[in-house]
C-alpha atoms as a PDB file:
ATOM      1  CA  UNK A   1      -3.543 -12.019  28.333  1.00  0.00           C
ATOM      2  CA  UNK A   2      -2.733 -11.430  24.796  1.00  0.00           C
ATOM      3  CA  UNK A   3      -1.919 -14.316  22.394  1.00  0.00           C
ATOM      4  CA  UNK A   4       1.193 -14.394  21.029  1.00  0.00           C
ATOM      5  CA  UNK A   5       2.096 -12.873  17.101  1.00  0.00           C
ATOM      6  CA  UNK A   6       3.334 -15.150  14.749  1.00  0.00           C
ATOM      7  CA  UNK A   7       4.736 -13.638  11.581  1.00  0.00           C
ATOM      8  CA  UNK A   8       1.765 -13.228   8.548  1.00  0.00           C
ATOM      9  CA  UNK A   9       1.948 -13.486   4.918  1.00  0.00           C
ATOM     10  CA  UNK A  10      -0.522 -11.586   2.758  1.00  0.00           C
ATOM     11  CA  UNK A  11      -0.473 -11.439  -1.050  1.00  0.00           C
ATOM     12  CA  UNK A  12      -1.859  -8.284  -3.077  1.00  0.00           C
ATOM     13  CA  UNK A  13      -3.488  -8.322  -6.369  1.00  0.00           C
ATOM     14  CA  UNK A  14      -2.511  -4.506  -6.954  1.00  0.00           C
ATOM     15  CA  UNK A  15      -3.639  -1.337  -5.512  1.00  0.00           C
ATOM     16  CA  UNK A  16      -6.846   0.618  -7.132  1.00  0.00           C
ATOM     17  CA  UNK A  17      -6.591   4.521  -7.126  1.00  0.00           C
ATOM     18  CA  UNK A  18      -8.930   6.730  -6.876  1.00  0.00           C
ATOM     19  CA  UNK A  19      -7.049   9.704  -8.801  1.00  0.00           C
ATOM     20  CA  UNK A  20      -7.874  13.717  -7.068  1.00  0.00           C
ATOM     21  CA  UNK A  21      -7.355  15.108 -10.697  1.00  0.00           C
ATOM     22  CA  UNK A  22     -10.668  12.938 -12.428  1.00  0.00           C
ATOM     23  CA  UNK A  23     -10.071  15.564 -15.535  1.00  0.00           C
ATOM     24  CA  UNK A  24      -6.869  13.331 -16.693  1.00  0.00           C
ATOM     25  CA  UNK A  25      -6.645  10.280 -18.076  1.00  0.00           C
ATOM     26  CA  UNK A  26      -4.971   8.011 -15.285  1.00  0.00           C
ATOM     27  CA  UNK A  27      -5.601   4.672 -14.658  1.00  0.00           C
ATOM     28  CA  UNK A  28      -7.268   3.482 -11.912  1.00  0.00           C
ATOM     29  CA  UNK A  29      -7.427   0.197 -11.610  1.00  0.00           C
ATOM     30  CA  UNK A  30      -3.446  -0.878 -11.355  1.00  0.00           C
ATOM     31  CA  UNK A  31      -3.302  -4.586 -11.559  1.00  0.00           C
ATOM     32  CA  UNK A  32       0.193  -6.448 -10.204  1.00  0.00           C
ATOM     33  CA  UNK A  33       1.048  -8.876  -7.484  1.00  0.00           C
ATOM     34  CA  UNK A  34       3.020  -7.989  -3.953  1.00  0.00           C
ATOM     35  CA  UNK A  35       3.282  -8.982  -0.626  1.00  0.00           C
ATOM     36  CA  UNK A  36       3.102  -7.618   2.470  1.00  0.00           C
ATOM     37  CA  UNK A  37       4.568  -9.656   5.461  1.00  0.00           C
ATOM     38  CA  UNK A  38       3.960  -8.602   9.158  1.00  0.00           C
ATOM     39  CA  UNK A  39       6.792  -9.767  11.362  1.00  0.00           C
ATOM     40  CA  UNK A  40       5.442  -8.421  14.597  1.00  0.00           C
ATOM     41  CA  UNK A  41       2.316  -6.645  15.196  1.00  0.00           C
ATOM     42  CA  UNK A  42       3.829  -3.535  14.573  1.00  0.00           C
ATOM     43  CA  UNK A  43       6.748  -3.920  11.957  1.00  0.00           C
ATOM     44  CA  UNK A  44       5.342  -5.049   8.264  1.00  0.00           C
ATOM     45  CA  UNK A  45       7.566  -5.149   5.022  1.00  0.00           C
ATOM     46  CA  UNK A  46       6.118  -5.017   1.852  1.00  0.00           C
ATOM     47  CA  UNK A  47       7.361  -5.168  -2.066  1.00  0.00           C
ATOM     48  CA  UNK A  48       5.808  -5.907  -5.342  1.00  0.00           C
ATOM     49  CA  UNK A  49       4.949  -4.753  -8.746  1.00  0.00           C
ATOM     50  CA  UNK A  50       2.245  -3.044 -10.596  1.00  0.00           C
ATOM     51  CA  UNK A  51       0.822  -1.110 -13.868  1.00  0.00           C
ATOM     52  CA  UNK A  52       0.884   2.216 -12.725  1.00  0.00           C
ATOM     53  CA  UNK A  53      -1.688   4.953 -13.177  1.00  0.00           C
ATOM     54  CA  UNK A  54       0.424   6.330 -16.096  1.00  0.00           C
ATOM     55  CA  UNK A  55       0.485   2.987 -17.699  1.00  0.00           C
ATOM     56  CA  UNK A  56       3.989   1.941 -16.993  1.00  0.00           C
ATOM     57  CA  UNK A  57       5.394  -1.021 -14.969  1.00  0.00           C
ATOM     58  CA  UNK A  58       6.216   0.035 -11.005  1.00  0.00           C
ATOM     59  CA  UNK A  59       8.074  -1.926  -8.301  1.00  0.00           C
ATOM     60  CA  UNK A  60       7.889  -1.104  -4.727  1.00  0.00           C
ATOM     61  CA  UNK A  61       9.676  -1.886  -1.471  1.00  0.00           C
ATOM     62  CA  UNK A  62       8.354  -0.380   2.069  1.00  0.00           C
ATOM     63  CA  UNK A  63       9.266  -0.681   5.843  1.00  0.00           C
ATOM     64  CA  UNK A  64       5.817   0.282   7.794  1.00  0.00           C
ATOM     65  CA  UNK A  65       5.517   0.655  11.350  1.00  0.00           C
ATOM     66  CA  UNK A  66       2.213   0.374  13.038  1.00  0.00           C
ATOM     67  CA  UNK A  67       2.217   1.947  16.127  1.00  0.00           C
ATOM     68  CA  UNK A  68      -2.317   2.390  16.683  1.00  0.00           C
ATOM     69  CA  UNK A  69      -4.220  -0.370  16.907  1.00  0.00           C
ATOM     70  CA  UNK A  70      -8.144  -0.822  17.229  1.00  0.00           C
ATOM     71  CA  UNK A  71     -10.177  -4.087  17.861  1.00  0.00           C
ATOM     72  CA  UNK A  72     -14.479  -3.305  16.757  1.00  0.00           C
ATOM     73  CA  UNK A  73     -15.621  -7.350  16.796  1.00  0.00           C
ATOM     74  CA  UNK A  74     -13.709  -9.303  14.461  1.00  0.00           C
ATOM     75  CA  UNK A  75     -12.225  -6.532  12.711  1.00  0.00           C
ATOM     76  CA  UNK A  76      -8.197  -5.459  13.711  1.00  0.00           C
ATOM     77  CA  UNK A  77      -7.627  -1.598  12.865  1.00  0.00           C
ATOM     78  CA  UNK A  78      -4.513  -0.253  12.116  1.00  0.00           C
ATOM     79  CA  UNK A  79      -2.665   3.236  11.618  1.00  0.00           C
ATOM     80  CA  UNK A  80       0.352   2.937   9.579  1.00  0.00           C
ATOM     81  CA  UNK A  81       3.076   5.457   8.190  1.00  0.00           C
ATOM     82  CA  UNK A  82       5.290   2.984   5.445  1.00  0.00           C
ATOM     83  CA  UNK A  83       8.321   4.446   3.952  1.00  0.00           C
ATOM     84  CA  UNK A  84       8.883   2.818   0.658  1.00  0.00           C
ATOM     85  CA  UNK A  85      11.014   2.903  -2.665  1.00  0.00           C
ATOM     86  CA  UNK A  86       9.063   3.647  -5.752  1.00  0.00           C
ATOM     87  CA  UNK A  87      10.192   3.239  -9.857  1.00  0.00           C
ATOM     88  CA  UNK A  88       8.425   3.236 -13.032  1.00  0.00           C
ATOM     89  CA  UNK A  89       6.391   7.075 -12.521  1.00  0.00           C
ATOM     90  CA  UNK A  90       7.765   8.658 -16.214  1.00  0.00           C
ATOM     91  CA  UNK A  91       7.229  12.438 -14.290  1.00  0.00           C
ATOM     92  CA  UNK A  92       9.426  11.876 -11.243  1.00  0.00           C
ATOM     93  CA  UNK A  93      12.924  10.916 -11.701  1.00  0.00           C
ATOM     94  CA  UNK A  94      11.896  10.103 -15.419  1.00  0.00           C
ATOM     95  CA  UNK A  95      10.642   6.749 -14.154  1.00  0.00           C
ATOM     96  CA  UNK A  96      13.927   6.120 -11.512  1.00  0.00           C
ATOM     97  CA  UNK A  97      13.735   4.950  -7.955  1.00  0.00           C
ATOM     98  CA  UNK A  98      12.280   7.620  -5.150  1.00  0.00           C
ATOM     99  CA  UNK A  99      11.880   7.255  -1.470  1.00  0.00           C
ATOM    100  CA  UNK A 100       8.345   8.187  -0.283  1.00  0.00           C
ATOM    101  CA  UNK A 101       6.313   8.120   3.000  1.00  0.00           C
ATOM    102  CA  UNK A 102       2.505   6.920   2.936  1.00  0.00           C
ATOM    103  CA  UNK A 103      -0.120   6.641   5.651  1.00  0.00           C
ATOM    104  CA  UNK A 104      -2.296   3.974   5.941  1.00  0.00           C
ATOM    105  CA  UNK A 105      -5.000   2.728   7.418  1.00  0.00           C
ATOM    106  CA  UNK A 106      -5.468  -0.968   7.319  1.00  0.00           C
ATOM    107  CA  UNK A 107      -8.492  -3.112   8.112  1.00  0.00           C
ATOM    108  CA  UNK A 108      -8.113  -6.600   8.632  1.00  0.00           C
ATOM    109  CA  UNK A 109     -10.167  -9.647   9.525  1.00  0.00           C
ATOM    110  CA  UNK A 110      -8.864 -13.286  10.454  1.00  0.00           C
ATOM    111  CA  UNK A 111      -7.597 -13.906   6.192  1.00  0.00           C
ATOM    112  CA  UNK A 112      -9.374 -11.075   4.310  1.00  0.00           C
ATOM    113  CA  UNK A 113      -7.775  -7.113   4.918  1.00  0.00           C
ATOM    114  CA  UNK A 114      -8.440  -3.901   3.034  1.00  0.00           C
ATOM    115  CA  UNK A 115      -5.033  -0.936   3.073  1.00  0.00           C
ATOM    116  CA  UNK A 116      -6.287   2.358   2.769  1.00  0.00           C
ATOM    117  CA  UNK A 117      -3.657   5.252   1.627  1.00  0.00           C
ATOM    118  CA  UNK A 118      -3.606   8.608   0.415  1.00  0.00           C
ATOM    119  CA  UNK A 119      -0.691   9.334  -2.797  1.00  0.00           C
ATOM    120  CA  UNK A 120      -0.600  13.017  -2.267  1.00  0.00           C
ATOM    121  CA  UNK A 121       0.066  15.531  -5.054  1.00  0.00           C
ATOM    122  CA  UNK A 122       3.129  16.391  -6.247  1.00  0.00           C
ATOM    123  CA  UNK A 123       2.514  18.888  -9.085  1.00  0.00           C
ATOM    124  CA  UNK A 124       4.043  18.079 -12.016  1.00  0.00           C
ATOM    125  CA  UNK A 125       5.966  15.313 -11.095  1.00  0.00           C
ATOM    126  CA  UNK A 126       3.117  12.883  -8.949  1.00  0.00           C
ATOM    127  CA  UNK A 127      -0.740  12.239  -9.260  1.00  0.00           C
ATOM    128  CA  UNK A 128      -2.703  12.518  -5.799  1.00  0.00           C
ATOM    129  CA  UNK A 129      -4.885   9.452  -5.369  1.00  0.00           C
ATOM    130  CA  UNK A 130      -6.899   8.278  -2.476  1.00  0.00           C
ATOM    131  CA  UNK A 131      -5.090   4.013  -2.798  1.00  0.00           C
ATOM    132  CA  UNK A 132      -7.057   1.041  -1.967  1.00  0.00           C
ATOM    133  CA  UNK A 133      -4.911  -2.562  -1.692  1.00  0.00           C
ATOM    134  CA  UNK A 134      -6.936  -5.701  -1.104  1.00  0.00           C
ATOM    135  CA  UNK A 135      -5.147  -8.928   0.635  1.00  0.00           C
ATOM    136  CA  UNK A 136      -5.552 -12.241   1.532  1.00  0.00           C
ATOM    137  CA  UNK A 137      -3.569 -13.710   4.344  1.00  0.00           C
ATOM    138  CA  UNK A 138      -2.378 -17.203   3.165  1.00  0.00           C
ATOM    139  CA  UNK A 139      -0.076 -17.313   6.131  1.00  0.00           C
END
């Protein structure tokens, strides 16, 4: 019988991305601090805030649902889609809130979990990236 969920907490130091485009000069590592809080096993909310890659502040607010799971030993495996609110990119909406979806993959052991996303391109407006998020569950 499977235990029962109790909600999780799990702070984020920022996201690093890995840009598609190498040839311009984006940031990678984007240093901030959110949150991502799972109130069931498949229903997470998430917000926070972040230097972006084009050096400008960002905020964020997501809904992701997490309908796949995988257990390999210790390690919980997860297939996300978030939908999310983004600000602060100067080439799409010059910098103004935008709605986007994102899968992810997330890895998790018992307090220490790895997101995996991909940005895509949006030419002109969006850098691609391949996203990396560390956390660590306090909660």
């Amino acid at each position: 019988m499977a235990a029962e969920f109790s909600p999780q907490v799990w702070p984020t130091p920022g996201i690093y991305a890995w840009h598609f485009d190498r040839g311009k000069d984006l940031r990678d590592d984007n240093p901030g601090f959110g949150a991502e809080v799972a109130l069931t096993e498949d229903h997470i909310v998430m917000g926070g805030t972040y230097i972006d890659s084009n050096d400008e502040r960002a905020h964020y607010v997501a809904y992701q649902w997490r309908p796949l799971h995988w257990q390999f030993d210790n390690f919980k495996v997860g297939g996300r889609i978030a939908i999310g609110t983004f600000d602060g990119y100067p080439d799409y909406r010059d910098g103004r809130w935008f709605v986007a979806p994102l899968p992810i993959l997330s890895v998790e052991r018992r307090y220490l979990g790895f997101n995996f996303g991909i940005v895509p391109t949006i030419p002109d407006r969006l850098d691609g990236a391949f996203a990396i998020q560390v956390k660590r569950r306090v909660w």
